[in-house]
Protein backbone atom coordinates (compact mmCIF):
# COMPACT_ATOMS: atom_id res chain seq x y z
CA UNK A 1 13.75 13.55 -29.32
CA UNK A 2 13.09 10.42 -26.98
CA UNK A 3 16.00 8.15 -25.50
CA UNK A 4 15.86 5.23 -24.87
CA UNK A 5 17.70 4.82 -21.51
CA UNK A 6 20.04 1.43 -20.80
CA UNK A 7 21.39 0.50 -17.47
CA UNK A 8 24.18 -2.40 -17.45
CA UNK A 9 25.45 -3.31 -14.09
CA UNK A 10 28.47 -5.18 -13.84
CA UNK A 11 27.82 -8.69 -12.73
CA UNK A 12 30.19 -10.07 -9.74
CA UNK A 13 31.24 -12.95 -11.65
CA UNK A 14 33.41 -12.92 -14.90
CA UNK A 15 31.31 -14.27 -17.97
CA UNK A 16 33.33 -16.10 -20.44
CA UNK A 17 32.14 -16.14 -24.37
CA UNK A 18 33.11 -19.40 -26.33
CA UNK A 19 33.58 -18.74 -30.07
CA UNK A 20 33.45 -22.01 -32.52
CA UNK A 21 36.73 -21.19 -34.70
CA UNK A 22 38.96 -24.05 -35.05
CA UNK A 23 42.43 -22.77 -34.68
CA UNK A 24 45.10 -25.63 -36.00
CA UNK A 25 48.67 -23.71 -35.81
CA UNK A 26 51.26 -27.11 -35.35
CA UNK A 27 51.46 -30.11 -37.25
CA UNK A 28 51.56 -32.08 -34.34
CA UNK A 29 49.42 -35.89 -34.38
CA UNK A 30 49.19 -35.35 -38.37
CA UNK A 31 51.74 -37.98 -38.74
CA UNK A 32 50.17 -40.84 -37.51
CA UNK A 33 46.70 -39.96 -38.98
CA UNK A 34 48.70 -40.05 -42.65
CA UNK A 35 49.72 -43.65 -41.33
CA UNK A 36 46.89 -44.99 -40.27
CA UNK A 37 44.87 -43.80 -43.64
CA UNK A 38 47.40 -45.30 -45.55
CA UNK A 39 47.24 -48.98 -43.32
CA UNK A 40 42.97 -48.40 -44.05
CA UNK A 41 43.92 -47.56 -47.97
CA UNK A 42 46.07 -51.13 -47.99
CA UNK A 43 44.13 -52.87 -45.98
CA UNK A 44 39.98 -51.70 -48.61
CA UNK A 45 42.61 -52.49 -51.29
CA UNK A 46 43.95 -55.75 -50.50
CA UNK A 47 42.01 -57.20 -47.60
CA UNK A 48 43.71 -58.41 -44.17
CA UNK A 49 46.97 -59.94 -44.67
CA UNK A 50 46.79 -63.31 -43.57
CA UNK A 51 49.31 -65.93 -41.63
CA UNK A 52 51.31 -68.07 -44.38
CA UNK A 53 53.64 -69.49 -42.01
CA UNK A 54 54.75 -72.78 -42.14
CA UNK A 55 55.02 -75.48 -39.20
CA UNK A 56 56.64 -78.88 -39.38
CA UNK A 57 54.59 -81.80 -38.97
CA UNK A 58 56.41 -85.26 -37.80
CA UNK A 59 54.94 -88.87 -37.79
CA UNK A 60 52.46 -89.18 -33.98
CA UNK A 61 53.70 -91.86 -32.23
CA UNK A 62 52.52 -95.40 -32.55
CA UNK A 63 49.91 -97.09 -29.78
CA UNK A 64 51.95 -98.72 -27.75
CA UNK A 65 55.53 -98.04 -29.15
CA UNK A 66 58.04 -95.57 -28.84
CA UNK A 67 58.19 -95.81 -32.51
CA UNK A 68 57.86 -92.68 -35.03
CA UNK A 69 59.25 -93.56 -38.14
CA UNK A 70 57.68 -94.02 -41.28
CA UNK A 71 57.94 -96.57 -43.46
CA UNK A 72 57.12 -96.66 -47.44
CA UNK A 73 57.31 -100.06 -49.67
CA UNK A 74 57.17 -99.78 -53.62
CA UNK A 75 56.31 -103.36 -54.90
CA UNK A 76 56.88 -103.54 -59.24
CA UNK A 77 54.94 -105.91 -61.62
CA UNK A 78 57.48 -108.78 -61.81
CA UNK A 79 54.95 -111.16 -64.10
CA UNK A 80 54.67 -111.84 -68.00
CA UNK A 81 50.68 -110.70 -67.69
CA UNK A 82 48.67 -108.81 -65.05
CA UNK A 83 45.33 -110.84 -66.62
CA UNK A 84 46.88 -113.74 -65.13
CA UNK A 85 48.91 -112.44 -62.47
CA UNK A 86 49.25 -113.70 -58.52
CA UNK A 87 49.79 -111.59 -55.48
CA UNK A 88 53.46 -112.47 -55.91
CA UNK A 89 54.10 -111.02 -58.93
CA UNK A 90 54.58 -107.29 -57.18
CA UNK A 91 58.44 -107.51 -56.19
CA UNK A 92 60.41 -104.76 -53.71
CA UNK A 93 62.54 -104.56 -56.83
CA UNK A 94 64.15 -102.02 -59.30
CA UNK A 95 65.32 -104.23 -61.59
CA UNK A 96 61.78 -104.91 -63.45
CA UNK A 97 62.04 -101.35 -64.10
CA UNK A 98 64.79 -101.99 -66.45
CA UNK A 99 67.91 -101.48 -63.77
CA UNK A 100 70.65 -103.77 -63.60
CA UNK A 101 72.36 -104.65 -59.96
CA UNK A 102 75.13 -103.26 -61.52
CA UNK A 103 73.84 -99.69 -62.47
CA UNK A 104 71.54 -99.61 -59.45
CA UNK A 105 75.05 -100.12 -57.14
CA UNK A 106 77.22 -97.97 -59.00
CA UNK A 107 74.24 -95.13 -59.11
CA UNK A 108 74.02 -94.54 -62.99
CA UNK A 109 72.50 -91.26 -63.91
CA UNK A 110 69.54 -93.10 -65.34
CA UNK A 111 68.83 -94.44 -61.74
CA UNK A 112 70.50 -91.18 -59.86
CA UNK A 113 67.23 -88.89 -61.68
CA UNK A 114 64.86 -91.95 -60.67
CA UNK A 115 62.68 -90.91 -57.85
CA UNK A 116 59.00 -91.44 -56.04
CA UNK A 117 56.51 -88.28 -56.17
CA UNK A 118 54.24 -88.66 -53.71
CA UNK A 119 51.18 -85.66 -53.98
CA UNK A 120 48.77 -84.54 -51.66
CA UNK A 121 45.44 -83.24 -53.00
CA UNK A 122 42.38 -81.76 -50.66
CA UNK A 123 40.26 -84.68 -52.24
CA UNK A 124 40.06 -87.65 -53.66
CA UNK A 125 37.49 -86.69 -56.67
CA UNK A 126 39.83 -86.75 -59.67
CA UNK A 127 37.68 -83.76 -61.16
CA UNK A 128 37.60 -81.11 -58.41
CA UNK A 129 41.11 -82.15 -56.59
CA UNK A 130 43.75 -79.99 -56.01
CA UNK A 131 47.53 -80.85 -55.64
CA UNK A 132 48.29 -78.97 -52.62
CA UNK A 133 52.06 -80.50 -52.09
CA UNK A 134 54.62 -82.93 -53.03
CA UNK A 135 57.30 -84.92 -51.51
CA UNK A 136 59.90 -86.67 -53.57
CA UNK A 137 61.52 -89.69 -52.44
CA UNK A 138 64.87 -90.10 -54.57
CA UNK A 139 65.23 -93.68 -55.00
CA UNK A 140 69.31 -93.77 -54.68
CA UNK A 141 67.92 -93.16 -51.24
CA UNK A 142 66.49 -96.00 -50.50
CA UNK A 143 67.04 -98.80 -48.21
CA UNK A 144 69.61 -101.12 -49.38
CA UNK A 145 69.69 -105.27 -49.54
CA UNK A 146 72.57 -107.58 -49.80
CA UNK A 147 72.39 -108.55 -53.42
CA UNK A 148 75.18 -110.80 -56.15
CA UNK A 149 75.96 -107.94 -58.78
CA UNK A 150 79.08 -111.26 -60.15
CA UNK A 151 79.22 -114.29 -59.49
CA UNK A 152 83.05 -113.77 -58.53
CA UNK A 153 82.72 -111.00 -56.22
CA UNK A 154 80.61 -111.23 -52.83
CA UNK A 155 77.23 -110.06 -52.15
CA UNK A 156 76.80 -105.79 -51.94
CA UNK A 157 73.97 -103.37 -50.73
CA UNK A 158 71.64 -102.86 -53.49
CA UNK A 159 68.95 -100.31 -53.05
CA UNK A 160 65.36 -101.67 -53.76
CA UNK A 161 61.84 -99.37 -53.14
CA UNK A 162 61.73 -99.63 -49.46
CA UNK A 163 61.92 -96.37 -47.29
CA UNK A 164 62.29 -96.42 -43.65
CA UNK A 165 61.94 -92.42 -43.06
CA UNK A 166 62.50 -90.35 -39.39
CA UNK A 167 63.88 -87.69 -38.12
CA UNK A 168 67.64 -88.95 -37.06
CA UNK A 169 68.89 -90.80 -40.18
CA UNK A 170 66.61 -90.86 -43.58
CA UNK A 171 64.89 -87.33 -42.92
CA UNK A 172 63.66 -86.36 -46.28
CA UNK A 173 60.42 -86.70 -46.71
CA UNK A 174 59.69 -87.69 -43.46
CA UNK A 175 58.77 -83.90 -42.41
CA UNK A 176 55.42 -82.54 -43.73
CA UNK A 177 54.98 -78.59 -44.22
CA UNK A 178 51.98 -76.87 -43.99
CA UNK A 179 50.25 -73.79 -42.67
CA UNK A 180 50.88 -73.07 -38.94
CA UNK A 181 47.43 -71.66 -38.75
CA UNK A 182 43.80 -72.33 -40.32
CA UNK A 183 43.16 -68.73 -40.77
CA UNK A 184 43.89 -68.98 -44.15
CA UNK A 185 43.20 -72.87 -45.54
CA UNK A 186 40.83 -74.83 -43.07
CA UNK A 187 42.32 -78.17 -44.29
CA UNK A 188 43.86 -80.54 -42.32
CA UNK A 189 43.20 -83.83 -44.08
CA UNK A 190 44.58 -84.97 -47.41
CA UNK A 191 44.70 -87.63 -49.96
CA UNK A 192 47.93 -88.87 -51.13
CA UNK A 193 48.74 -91.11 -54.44
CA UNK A 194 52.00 -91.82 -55.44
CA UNK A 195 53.85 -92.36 -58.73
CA UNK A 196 57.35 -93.41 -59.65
CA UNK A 197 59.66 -91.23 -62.49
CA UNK A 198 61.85 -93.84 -64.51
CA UNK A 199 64.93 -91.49 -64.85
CA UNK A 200 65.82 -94.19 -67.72
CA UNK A 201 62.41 -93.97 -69.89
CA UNK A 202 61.68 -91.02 -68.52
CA UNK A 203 57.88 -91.82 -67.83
CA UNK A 204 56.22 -92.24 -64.65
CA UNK A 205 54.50 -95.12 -63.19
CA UNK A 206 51.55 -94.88 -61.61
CA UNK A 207 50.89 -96.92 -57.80
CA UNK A 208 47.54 -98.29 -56.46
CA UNK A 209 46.99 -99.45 -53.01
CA UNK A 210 46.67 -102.97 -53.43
CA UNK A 211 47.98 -105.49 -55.90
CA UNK A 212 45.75 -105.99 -59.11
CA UNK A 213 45.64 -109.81 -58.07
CA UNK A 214 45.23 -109.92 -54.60
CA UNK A 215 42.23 -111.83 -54.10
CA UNK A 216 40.66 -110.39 -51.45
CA UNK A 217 39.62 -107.36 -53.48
CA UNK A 218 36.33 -106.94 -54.56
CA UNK A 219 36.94 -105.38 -57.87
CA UNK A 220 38.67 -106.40 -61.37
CA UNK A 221 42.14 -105.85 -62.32
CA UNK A 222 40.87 -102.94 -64.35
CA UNK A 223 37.55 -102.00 -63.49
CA UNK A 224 37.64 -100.14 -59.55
CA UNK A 225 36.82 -96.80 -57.62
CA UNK A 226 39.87 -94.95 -58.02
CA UNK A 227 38.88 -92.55 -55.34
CA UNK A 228 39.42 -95.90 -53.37
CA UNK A 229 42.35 -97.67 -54.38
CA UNK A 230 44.97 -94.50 -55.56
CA UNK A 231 45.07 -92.95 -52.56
CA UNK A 232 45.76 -93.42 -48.93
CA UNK A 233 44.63 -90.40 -46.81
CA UNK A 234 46.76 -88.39 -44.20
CA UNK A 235 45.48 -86.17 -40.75
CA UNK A 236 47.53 -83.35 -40.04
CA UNK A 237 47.33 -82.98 -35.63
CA UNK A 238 47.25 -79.15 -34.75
CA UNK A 239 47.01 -80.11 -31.26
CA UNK A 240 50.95 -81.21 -31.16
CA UNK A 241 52.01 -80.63 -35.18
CA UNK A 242 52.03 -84.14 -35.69
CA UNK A 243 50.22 -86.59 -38.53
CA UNK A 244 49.00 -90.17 -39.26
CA UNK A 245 48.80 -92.14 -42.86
CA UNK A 246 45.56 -94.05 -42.95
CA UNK A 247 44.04 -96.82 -45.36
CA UNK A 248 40.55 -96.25 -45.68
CA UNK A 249 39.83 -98.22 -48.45
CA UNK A 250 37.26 -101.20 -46.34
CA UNK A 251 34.94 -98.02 -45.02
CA UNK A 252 36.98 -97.63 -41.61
CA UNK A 253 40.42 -95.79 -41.10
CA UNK A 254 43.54 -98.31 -40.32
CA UNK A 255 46.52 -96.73 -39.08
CA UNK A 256 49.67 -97.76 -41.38
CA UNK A 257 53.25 -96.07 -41.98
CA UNK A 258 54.66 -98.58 -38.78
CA UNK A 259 57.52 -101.11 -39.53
CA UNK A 260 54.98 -103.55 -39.37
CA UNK A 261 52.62 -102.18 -41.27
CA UNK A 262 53.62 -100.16 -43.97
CA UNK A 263 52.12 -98.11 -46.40
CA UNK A 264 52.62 -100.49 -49.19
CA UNK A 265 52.28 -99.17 -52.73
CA UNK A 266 51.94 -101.22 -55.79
CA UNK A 267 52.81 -100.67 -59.72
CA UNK A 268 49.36 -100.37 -61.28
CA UNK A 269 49.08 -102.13 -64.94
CA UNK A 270 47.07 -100.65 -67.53
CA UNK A 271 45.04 -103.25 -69.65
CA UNK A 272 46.86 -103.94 -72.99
């Protein structure tokens, strides 16, 4: 019978033998792996949440002028027929709208659920717009003018469609709201048309720009771009949360909204 014959001589160093068995006896870390495969879960599910809060933008400062308010005028058709109407026939006047002095100074409800809606769409291509906000100016609110409601009492403050808007006395709509950041909507300029609600027909009256009569216009009193003359436009300042109403209808952007130049709106006559 043969042998074979082994020698093993100790070594003068300890050898150490690592075995590959994964040995998990706590529960420790297992918490916060559940959380964060739940956020991933959401966040394939639903996408990124994104930033939907709100800043306030205020009227920029005139050139030159302390000023920051911003002013609004609502001129009505006043005339027997817009085919042969003159510039004066638009009136800073309720009472073509079928108010009396009388109801407009004791606030009627008729004139109490009157108001301006002024929208702001993304474009001014009636097809593809989008109405993005609205500010509604109620017109018990606005600015008043001494006015004979009998001849045997004196003269009182009758409101007519004139709106002198800031921040320390006539604040609503003065303040614009929109998205604090352009993570979410990139937008940050916007047409705006306006129309008035007659709380005693209850029908709304649409505005245009400029005057059907006014006779430096190059269009007829029916026949115009309405991307042009129903809309003024509006730029939204990031920069210091601030904005600026502009009349673009000659090809360059005029500054308006000031005292004394206001964004005047006019009572737009359909042909009969």
């Amino acid at each position: 019978m043969s042998v074979n014959k082994y020698k093993i001589i100790r070594a003068s160093i300890d050898k150490q033998i690592d075995i590959p068995i994964e040995i998990k006896w706590d529960s420790f870390g297992q918490e916060q792996d559940l959380q964060k495969f739940q956020e991933d879960t959401v966040e394939k599910a639903i996408g990124v949440p994104k930033d939907f809060e709100l800043a306030r933008f205020q009227n920029k400062q005139y050139v030159n002028s302390f000023d920051t308010t911003l002013n609004h005028n609502f001129y009505f058709f006043t005339g027997a027929s817009v085919t042969s109407s003159i510039t004066s026939d638009w009136s800073l006047t309720y009472n073509s709208q079928g108010f009396t002095n009388q109801e407009i100074y004791y606030t009627t409800k008729p004139f109490l659920k009157s108001f301006f809606k002024i929208d702001f769409y993304d474009t001014n291509q009636k097809k593809t717009q989008k109405n993005y906000f609205t500010i509604i100016l109620p017109a018990n609110q606005s600015q008043d003018e001494l006015k004979l409601i009998s001849t045997f009492l004196p003269q009182v403050n009758i409101s007519i469609p004139k709106y002198k808007l800031d921040y320390v006395k006539q604040k609503e709509g003065y303040f614009i709201y929109w998205l604090k950041s352009k993570e979410f909507y990139n937008l940050d300029t916007f047409y705006v048309s306006a129309k008035f609600f007659n709380g005693s027909t209850g029908q709304f009256v649409r505005m245009i720009n400029t005057n059907q009569a006014d006779p430096k216009i190059t269009f007829s009193k029916f026949n115009f771009k309405d991307e042009i003359y129903f809309y003024y436009k509006i730029k939204l300042d990031y920069s210091d949360f601030t904005y600026q109403f502009f009349d673009y209808k000659t090809g360059t952007d005029i500054r308006v909204g000031s005292e004394s130049n206001p964004i005047n709106w006019y009572e737009y006559i359909n042909p009969s």
